[in-house]
Protein backbone atom coordinates (compact mmCIF):
# COMPACT_ATOMS: atom_id res chain seq x y z
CA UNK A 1 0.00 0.00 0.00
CA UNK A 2 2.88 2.59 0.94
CA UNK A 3 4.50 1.62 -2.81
CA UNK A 4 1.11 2.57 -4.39
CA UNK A 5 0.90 5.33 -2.33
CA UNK A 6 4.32 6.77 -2.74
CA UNK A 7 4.16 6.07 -6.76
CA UNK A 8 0.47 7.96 -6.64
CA UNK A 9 2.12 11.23 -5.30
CA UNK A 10 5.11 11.24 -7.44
CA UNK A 11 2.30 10.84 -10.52
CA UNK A 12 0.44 13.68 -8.98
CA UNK A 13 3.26 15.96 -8.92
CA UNK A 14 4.51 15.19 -12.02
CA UNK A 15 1.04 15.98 -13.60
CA UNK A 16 0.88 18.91 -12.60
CA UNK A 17 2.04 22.01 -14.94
CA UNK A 18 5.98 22.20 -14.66
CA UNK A 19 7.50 25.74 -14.33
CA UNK A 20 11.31 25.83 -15.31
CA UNK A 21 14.25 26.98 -16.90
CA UNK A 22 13.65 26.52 -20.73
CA UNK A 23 17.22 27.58 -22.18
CA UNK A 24 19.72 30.40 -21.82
CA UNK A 25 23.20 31.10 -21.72
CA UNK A 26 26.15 32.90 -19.63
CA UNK A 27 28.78 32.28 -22.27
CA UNK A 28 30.76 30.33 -20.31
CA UNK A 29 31.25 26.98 -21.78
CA UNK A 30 33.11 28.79 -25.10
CA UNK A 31 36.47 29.07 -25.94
CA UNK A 32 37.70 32.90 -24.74
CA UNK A 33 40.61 34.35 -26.60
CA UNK A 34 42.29 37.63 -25.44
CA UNK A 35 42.97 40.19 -28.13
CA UNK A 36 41.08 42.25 -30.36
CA UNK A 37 38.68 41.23 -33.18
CA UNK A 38 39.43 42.01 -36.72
CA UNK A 39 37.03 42.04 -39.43
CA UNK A 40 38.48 40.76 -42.57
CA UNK A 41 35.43 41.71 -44.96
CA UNK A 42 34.18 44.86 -46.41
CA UNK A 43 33.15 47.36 -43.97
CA UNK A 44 30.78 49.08 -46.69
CA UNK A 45 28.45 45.90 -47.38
CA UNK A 46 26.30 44.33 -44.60
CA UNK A 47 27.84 40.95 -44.15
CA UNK A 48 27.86 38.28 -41.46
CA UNK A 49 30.92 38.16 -38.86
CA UNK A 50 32.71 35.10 -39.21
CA UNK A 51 35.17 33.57 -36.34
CA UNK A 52 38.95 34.12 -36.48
CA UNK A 53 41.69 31.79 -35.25
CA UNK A 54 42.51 32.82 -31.81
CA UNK A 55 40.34 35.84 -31.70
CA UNK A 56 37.18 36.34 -29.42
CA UNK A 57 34.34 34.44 -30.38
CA UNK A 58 31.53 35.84 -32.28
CA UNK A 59 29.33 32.82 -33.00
CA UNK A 60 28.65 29.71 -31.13
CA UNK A 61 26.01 27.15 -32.46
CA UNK A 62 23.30 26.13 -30.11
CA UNK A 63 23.38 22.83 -27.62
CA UNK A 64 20.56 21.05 -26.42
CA UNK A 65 20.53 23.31 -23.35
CA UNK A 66 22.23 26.63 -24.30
CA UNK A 67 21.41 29.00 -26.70
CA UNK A 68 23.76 29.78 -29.96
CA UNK A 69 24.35 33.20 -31.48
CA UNK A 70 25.52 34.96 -35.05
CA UNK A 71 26.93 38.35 -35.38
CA UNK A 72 26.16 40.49 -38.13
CA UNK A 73 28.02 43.90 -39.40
CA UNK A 74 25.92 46.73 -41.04
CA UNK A 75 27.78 49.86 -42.04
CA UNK A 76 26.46 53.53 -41.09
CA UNK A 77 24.70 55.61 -44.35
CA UNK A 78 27.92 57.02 -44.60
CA UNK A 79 30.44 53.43 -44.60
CA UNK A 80 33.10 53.64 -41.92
CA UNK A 81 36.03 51.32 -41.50
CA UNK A 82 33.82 48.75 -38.75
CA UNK A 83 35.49 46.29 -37.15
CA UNK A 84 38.88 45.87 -39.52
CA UNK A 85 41.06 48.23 -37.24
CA UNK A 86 40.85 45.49 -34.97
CA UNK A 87 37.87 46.29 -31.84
CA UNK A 88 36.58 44.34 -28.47
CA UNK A 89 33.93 42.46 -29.20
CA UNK A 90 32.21 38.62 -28.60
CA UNK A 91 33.24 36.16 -25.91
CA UNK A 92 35.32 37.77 -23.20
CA UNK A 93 36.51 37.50 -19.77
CA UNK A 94 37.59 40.64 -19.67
CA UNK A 95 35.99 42.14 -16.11
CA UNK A 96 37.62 45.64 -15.79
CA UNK A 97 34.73 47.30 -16.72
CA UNK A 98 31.86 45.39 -14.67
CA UNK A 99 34.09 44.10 -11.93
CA UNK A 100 32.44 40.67 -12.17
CA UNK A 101 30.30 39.43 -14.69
CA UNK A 102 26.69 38.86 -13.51
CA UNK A 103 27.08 34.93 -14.02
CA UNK A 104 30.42 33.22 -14.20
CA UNK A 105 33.50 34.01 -15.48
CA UNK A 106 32.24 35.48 -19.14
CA UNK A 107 30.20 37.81 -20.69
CA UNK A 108 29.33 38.73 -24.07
CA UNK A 109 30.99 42.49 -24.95
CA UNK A 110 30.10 45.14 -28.41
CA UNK A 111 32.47 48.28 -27.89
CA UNK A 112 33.80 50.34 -31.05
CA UNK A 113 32.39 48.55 -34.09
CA UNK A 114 32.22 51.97 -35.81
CA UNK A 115 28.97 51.10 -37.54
CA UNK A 116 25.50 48.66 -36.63
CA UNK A 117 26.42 45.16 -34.89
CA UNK A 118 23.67 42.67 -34.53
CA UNK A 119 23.87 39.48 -32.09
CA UNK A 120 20.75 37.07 -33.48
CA UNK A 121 20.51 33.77 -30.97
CA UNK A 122 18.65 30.28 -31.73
CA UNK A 123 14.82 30.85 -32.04
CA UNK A 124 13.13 29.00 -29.42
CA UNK A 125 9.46 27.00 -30.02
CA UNK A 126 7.32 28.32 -27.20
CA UNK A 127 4.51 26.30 -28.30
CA UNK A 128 4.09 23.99 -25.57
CA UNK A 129 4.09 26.55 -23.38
CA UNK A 130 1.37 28.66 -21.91
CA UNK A 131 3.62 30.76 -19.71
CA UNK A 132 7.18 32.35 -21.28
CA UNK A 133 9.33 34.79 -20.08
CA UNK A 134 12.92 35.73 -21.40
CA UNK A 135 15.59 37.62 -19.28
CA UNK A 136 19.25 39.38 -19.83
CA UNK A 137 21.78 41.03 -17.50
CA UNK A 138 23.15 44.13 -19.54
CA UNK A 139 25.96 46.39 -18.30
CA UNK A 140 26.45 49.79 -20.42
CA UNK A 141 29.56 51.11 -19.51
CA UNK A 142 30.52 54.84 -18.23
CA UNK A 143 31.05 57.19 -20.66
CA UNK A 144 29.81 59.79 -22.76
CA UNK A 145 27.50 58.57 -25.99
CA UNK A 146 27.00 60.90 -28.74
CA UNK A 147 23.22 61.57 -30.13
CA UNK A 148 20.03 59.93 -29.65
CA UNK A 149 20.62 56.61 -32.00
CA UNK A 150 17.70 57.55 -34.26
CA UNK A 151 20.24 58.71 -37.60
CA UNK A 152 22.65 55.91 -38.43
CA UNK A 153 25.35 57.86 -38.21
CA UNK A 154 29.30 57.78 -35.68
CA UNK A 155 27.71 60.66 -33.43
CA UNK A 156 24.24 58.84 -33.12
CA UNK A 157 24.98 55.70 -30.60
CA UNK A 158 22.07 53.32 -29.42
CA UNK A 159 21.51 49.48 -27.83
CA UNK A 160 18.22 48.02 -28.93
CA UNK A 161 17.20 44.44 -27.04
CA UNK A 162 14.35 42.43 -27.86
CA UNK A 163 12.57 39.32 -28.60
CA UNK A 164 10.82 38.65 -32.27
CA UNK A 165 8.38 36.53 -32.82
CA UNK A 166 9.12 34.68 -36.46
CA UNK A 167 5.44 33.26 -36.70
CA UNK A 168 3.40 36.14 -35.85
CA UNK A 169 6.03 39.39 -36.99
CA UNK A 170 5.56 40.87 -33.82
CA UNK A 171 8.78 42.09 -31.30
CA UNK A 172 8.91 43.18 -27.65
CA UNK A 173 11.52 44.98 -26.52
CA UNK A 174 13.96 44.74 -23.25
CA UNK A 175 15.65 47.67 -23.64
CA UNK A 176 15.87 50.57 -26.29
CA UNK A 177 17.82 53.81 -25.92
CA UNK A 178 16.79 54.95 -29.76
CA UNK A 179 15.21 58.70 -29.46
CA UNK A 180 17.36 59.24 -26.38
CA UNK A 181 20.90 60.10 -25.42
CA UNK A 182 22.12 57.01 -23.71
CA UNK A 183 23.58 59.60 -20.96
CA UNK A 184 20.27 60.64 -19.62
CA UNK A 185 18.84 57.38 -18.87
CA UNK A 186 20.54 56.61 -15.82
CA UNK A 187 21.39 52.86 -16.94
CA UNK A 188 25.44 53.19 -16.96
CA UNK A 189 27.65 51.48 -14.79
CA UNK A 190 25.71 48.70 -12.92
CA UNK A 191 24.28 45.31 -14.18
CA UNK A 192 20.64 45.98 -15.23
CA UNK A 193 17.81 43.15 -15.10
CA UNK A 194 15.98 42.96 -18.33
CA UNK A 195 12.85 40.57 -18.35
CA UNK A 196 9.98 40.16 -20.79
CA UNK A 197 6.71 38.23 -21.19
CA UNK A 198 6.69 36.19 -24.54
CA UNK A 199 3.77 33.65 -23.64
CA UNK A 200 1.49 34.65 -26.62
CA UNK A 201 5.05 33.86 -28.76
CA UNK A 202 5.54 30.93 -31.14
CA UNK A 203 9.14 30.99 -32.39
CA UNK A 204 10.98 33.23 -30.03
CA UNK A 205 14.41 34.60 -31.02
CA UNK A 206 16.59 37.33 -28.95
CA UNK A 207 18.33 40.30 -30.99
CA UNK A 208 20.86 42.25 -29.60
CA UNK A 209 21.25 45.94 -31.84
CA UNK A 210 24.32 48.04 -30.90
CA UNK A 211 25.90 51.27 -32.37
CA UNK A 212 28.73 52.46 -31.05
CA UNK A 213 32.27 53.74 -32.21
CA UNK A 214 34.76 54.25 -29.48
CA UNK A 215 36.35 51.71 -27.06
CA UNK A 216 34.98 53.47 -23.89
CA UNK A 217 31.69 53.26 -25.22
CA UNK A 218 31.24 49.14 -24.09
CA UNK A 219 27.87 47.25 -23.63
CA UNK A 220 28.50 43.94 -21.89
CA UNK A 221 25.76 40.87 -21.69
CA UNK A 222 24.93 37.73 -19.45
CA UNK A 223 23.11 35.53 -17.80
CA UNK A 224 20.07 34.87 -20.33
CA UNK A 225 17.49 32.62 -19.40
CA UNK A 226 14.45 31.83 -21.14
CA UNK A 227 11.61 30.03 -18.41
CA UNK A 228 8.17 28.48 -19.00
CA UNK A 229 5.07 26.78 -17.74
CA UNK A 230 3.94 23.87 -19.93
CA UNK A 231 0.89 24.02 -20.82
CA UNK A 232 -1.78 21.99 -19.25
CA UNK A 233 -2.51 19.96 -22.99
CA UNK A 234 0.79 18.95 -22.45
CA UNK A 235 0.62 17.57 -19.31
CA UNK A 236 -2.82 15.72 -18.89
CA UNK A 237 -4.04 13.36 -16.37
CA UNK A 238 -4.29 10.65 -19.68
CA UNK A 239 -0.37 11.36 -20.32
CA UNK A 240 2.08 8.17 -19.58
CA UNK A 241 4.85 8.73 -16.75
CA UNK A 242 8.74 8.96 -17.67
CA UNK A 243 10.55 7.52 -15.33
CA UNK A 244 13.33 8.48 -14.06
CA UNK A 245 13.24 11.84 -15.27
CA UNK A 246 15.13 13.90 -14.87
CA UNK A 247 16.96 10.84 -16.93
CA UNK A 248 20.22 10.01 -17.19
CA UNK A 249 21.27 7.40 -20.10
CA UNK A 250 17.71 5.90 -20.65
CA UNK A 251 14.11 6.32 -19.56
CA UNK A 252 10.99 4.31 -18.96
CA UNK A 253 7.32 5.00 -20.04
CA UNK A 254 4.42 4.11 -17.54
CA UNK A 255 0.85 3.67 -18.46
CA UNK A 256 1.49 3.52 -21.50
CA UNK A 257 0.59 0.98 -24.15
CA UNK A 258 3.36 1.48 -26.85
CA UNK A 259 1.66 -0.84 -29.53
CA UNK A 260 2.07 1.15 -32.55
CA UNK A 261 3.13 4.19 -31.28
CA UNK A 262 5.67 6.43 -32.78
CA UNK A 263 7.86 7.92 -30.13
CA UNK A 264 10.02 11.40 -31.29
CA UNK A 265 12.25 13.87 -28.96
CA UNK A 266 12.45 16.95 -30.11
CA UNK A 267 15.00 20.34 -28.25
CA UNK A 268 13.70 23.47 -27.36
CA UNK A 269 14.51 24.71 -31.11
CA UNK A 270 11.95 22.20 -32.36
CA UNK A 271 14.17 19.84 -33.83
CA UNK A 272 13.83 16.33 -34.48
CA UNK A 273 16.55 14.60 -32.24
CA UNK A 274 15.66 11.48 -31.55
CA UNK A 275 12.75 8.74 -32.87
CA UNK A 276 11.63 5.45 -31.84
CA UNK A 277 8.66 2.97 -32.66
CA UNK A 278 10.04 0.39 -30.03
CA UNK A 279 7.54 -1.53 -28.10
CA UNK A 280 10.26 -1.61 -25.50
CA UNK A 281 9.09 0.33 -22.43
CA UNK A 282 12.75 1.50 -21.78
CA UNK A 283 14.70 3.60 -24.14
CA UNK A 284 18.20 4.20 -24.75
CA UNK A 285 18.92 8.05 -24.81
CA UNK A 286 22.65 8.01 -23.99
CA UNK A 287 23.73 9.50 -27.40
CA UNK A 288 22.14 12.67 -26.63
CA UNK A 289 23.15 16.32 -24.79
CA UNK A 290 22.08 17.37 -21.42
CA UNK A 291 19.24 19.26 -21.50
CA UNK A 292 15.44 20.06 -21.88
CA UNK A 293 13.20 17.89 -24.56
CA UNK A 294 9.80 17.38 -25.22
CA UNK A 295 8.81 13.77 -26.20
CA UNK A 296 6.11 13.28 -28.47
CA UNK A 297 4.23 9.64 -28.79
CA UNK A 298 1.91 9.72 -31.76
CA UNK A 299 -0.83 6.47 -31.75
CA UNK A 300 -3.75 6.23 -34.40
CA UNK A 301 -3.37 9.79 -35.19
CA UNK A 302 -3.40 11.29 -31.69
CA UNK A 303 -0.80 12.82 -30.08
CA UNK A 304 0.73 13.51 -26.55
CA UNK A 305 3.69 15.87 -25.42
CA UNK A 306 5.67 14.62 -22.09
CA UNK A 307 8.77 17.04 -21.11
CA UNK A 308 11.66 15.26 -20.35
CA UNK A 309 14.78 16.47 -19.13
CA UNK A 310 18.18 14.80 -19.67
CA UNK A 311 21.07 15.11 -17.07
């Protein structure tokens, strides 16, 4: 009676909607090299910013459980030389600015690129989730900015943070100095707390706008989390149990009558990671990342969506 007991409460709570950390990312499991960055492209055409050997790191694919990122260069109306005099920007460690980074050891740092850089990270699919919220630590160092960012100009610096939605065109912003001189907004010098609701998002992506064009005029980024509340479709009382989970190499289905079925594990991007149509009730999962996954069992055209996280 205690085993049935004990197994009924662990079903309970597991039924019930799960709040948690989604994805982020503090930078800290990427390579940091010291230096300066140098653009070897065109500073008059829009381009991408691609990694150099043994130079901070501007792009970083995704993992199952942290985010990735791509830079991208965009010259002012009037082309400047950008980033090819050699500037510090991406992955640092570098602290003599913030004193400590907000999370760890690293940050994320866009000081003198002398035209428009853009940090883009992974889109996120938010549709399982009927609670979202996304959240950045941004440091803007002391100094003093020229204009009010609105003319794409040298004298006309601005930071722009928000979220997009790629399904529904809409954005929601974090932070955005445009119309006003970064000076009078009394947001220099400390680490500032940016959160957002995105639960009425779809395919959620972060973008990071900067405009700057000395190397006293800094913006620094960390800790970014993105946390949600499954919805309650997602987590029925009809469901199966995983168990163990969180799971290490393998996991077991309860309740669950896997005739037929068609089992798939897809990441917080919405990617296809991992399928099955076993009628084995455990499954190997041993080949794939740490992290946060949402299993999907598909039986004469229904469906059901489990969360399941991997250690």
């Amino acid at each position: 009676m205690k085993y049935v007991f004990y197994c009924s409460l662990f079903i309970m709570a597991w039924l019930r909607p799960i709040s948690a950390q989604v994805i982020g990312t503090s930078f800290e499991d990427i390579p940091c090299h010291s230096g300066l960055y140098f653009d070897p492209l065109d500073p008059e055409t829009p381009h991408p910013l691609p990694n150099q050997t043994e130079q901070p790191i501007l792009n970083w694919p995704p993992t199952s459980d942290q985010l990735g990122f791509n830079a991208y260069y965009t010259p002012y109306d009037q082309a400047s030389i950008g980033l090819s005099d050699g500037d510090s920007v991406g992955v640092t460690n570098r602290n003599s600015i913030v004193g400590a980074f907000s999370d760890g050891d690293q940050g994320y740092e866009i000081s003198d690129c002398d035209g428009n850089f853009t940090l883009e990270f992974t889109p996120i699919d938010l549709q399982e989730f009927s609670q979202a919220s996304l959240s950045i630590d941004v440091w803007i160092a002391t100094t003093g900015y020229e204009g009010n960012g609105v003319n794409n100009t040298a004298q006309s610096d601005r930071l722009h943070i928000y979220v997009q939605d790629l399904d529904q065109t809409q954005q929601r912003d974090l932070l955005n100095t445009t119309g006003y001189d970064i000076n009078d907004l009394d947001i220099e010098g400390r680490w500032l707390r940016r959160s957002v609701d995105i639960s009425d998002f779809n395919q959620a992506q972060l973008v990071v706008t900067a405009r700057n064009n000395t190397a006293a005029e800094a913006f620094y980024l960390d800790r970014i989390q993105v946390e949600g509340t499954l919805a309650s479709n997602s987590l029925n009382q009809t469901n199966p149990v995983i168990f163990p989970n969180p799971a290490k190499n393998s996991f077991t289905l309860l309740g669950h009558d896997q005739a037929n079925t068609l089992l798939t594990l897809y990441d917080v991007f919405g990617h296809n990671v991992w399928t099955s149509d076993s009628k084995s009730l455990t499954h190997d999962v041993s080949m794939l990342q740490s992290g946060l996954y949402f299993l999907s069992l598909v039986k004469d055209q229904n469906t059901r969506t489990q969360k399941l996280i991997i250690e």
